[in-house]
N, C-alpha and C. Protein backbone atom coordinates (compact mmCIF):
# COMPACT_ATOMS: atom_id res chain seq x y z
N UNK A 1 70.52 108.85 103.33
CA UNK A 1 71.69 108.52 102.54
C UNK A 1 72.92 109.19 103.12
N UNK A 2 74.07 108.44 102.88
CA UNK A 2 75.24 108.99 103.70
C UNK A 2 76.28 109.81 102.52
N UNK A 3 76.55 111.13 102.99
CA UNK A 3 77.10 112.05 102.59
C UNK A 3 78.25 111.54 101.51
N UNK A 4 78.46 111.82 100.78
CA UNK A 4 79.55 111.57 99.64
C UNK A 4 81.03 112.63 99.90
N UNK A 5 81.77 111.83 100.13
CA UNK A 5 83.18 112.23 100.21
C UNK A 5 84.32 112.26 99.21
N UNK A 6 85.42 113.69 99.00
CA UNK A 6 85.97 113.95 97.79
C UNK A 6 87.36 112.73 98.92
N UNK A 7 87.83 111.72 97.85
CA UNK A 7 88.78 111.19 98.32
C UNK A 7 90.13 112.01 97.82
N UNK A 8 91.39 112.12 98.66
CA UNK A 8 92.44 113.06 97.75
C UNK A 8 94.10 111.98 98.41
N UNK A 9 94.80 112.16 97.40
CA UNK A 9 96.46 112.15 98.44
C UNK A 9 96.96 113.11 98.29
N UNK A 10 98.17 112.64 99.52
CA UNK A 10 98.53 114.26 99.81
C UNK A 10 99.81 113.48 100.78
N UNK A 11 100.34 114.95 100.62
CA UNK A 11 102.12 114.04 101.33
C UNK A 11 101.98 114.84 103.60
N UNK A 12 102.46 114.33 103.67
CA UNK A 12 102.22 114.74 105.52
C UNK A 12 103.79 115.49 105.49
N UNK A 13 103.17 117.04 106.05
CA UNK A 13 104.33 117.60 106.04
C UNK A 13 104.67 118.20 107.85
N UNK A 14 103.41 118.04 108.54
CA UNK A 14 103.59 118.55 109.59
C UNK A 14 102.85 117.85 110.85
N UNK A 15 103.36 117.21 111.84
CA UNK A 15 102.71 116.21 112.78
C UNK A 15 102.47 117.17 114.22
N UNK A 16 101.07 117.36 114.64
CA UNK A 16 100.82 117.63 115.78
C UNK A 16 100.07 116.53 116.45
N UNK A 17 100.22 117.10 118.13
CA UNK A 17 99.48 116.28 119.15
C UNK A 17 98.21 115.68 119.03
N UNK A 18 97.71 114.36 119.40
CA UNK A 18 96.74 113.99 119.41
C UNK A 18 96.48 113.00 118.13
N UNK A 19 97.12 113.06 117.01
CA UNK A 19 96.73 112.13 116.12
C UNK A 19 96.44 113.69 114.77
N UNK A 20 96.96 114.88 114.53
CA UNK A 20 96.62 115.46 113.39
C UNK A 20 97.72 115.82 112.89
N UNK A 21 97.30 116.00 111.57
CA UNK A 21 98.90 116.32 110.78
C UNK A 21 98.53 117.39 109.67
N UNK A 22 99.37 117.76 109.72
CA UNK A 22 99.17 119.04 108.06
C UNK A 22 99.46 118.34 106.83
N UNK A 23 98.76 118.18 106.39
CA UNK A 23 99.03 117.44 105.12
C UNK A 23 98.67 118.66 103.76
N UNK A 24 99.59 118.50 102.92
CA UNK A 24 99.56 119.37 101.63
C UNK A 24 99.77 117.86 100.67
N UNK A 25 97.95 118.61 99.83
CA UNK A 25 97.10 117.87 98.75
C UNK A 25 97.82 117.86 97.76
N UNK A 26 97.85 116.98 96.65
CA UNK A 26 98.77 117.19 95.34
C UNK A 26 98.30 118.23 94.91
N UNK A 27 97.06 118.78 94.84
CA UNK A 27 96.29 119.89 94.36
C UNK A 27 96.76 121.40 94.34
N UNK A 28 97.93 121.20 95.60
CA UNK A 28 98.66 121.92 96.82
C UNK A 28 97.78 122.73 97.84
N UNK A 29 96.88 122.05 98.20
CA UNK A 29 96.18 122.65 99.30
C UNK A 29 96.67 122.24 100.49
N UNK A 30 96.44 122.95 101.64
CA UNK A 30 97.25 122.52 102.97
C UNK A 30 95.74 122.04 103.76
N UNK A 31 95.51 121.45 104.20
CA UNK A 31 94.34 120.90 105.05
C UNK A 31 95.25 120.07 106.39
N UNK A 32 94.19 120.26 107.48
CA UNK A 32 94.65 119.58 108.77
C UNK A 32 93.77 118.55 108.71
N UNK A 33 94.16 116.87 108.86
CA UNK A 33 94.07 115.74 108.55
C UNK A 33 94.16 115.48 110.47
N UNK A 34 93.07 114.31 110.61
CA UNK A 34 93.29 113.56 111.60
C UNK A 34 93.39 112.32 111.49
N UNK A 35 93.77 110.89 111.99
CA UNK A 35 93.72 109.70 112.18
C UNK A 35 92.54 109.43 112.13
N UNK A 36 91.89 108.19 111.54
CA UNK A 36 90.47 107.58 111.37
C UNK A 36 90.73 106.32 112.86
N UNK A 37 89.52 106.22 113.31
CA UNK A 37 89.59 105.03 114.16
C UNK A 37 90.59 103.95 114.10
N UNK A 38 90.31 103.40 112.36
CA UNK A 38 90.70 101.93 112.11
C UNK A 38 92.77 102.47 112.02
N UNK A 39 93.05 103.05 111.47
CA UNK A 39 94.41 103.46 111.88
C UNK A 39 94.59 103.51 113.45
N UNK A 40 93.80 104.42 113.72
CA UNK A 40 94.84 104.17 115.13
C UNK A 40 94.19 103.18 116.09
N UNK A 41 93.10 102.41 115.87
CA UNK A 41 93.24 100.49 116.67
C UNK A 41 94.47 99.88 115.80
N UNK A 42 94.85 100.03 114.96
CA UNK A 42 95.72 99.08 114.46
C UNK A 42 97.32 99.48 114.86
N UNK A 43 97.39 100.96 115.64
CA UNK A 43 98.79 101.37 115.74
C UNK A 43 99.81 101.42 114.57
N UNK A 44 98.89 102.02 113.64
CA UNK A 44 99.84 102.27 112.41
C UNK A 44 100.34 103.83 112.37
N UNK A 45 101.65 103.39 112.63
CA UNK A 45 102.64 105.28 112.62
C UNK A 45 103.07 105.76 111.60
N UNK A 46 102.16 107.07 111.52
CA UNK A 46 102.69 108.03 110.42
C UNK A 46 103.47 109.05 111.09
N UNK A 47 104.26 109.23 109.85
CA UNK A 47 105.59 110.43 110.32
C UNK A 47 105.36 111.11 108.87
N UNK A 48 105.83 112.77 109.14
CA UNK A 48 106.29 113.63 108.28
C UNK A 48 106.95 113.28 106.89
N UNK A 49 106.43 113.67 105.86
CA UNK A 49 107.40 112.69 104.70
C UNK A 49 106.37 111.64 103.64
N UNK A 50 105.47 110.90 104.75
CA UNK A 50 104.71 109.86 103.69
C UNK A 50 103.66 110.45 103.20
N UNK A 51 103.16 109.74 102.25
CA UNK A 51 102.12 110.31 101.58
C UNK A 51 100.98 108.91 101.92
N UNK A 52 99.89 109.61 102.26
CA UNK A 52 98.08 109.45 102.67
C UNK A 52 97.15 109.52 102.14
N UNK A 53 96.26 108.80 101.89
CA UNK A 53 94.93 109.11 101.84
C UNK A 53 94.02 109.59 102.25
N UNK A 54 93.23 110.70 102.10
CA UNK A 54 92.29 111.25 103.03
C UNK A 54 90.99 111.68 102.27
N UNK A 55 90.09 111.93 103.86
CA UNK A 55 88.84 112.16 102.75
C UNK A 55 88.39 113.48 103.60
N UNK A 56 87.33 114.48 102.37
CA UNK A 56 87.58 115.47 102.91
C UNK A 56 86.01 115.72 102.73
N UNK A 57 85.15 116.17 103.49
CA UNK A 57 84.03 116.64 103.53
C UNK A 57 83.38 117.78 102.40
N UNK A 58 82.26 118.11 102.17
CA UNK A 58 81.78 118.82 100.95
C UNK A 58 81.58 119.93 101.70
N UNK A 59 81.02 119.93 103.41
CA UNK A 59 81.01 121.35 103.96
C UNK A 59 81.85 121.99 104.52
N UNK A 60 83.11 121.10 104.84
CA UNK A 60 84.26 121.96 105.36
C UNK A 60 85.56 121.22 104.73
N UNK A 61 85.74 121.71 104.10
CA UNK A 61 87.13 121.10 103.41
C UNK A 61 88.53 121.29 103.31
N UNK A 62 88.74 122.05 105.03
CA UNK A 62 89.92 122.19 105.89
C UNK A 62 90.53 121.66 106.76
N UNK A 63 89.76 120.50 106.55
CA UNK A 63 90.00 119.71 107.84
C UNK A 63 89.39 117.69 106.72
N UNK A 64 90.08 117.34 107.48
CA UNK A 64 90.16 115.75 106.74
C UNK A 64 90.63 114.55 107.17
N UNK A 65 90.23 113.30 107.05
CA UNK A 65 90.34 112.54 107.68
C UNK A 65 91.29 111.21 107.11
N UNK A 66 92.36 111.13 107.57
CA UNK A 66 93.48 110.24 107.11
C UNK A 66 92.99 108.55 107.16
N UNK A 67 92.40 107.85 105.87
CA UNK A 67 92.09 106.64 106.04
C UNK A 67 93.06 105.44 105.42
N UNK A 68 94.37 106.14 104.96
CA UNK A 68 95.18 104.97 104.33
C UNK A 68 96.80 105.70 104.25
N UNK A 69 97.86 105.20 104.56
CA UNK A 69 99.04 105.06 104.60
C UNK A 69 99.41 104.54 103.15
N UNK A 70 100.03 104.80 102.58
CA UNK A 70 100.68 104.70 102.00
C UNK A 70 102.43 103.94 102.20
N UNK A 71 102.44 102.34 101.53
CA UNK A 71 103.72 102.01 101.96
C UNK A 71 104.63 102.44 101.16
N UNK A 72 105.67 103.10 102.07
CA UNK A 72 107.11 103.74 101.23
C UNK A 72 107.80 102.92 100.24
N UNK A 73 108.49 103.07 98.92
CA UNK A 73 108.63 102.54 98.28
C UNK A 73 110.37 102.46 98.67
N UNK A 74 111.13 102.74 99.26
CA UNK A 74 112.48 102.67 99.81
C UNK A 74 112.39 101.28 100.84
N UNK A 75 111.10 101.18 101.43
CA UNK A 75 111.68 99.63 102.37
C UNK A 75 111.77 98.37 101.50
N UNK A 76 112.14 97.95 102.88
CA UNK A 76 112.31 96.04 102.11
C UNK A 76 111.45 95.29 102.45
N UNK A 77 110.35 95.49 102.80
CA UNK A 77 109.53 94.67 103.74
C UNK A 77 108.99 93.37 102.21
């Protein structure tokens, strides 16, 4: 059976190399978040500012994995 994951959002406050970002949880936890596959085949860019979805493991829960963007509510699209 495959491991059960705590899903959380959380706003991206800090972008490093490679695809990871610091993201602080509404919870206000700070966890380092990486890009999931299906984000980055699709070339979807996150910047500092938006808020994410991520999922965070039961044995290490410092680290997490960014599976959804969130669209800003200021565009016009």
């Amino acid at each position: 059976m495959k491991e059960q994951k705590w899903i959380h959002e959380g706003l991206i406050t800090e972008s490093f190399p490679n695809g990871m970002f610091r993201v602080r949880l509404d919870n206000g936890n700070m966890i380092l978040g990486y890009i999931s596959g299906k984000i980055r085949r699709s070339f979807i860019r996150i910047l500092p500012g938006e808020r994410v979805k991520i999922e965070v493991s039961h044995y290490d829960s410092t680290k997490g994995r960014i599976i959804y963007r969130f669209p800003n509510e200021d565009s016009n699209d």
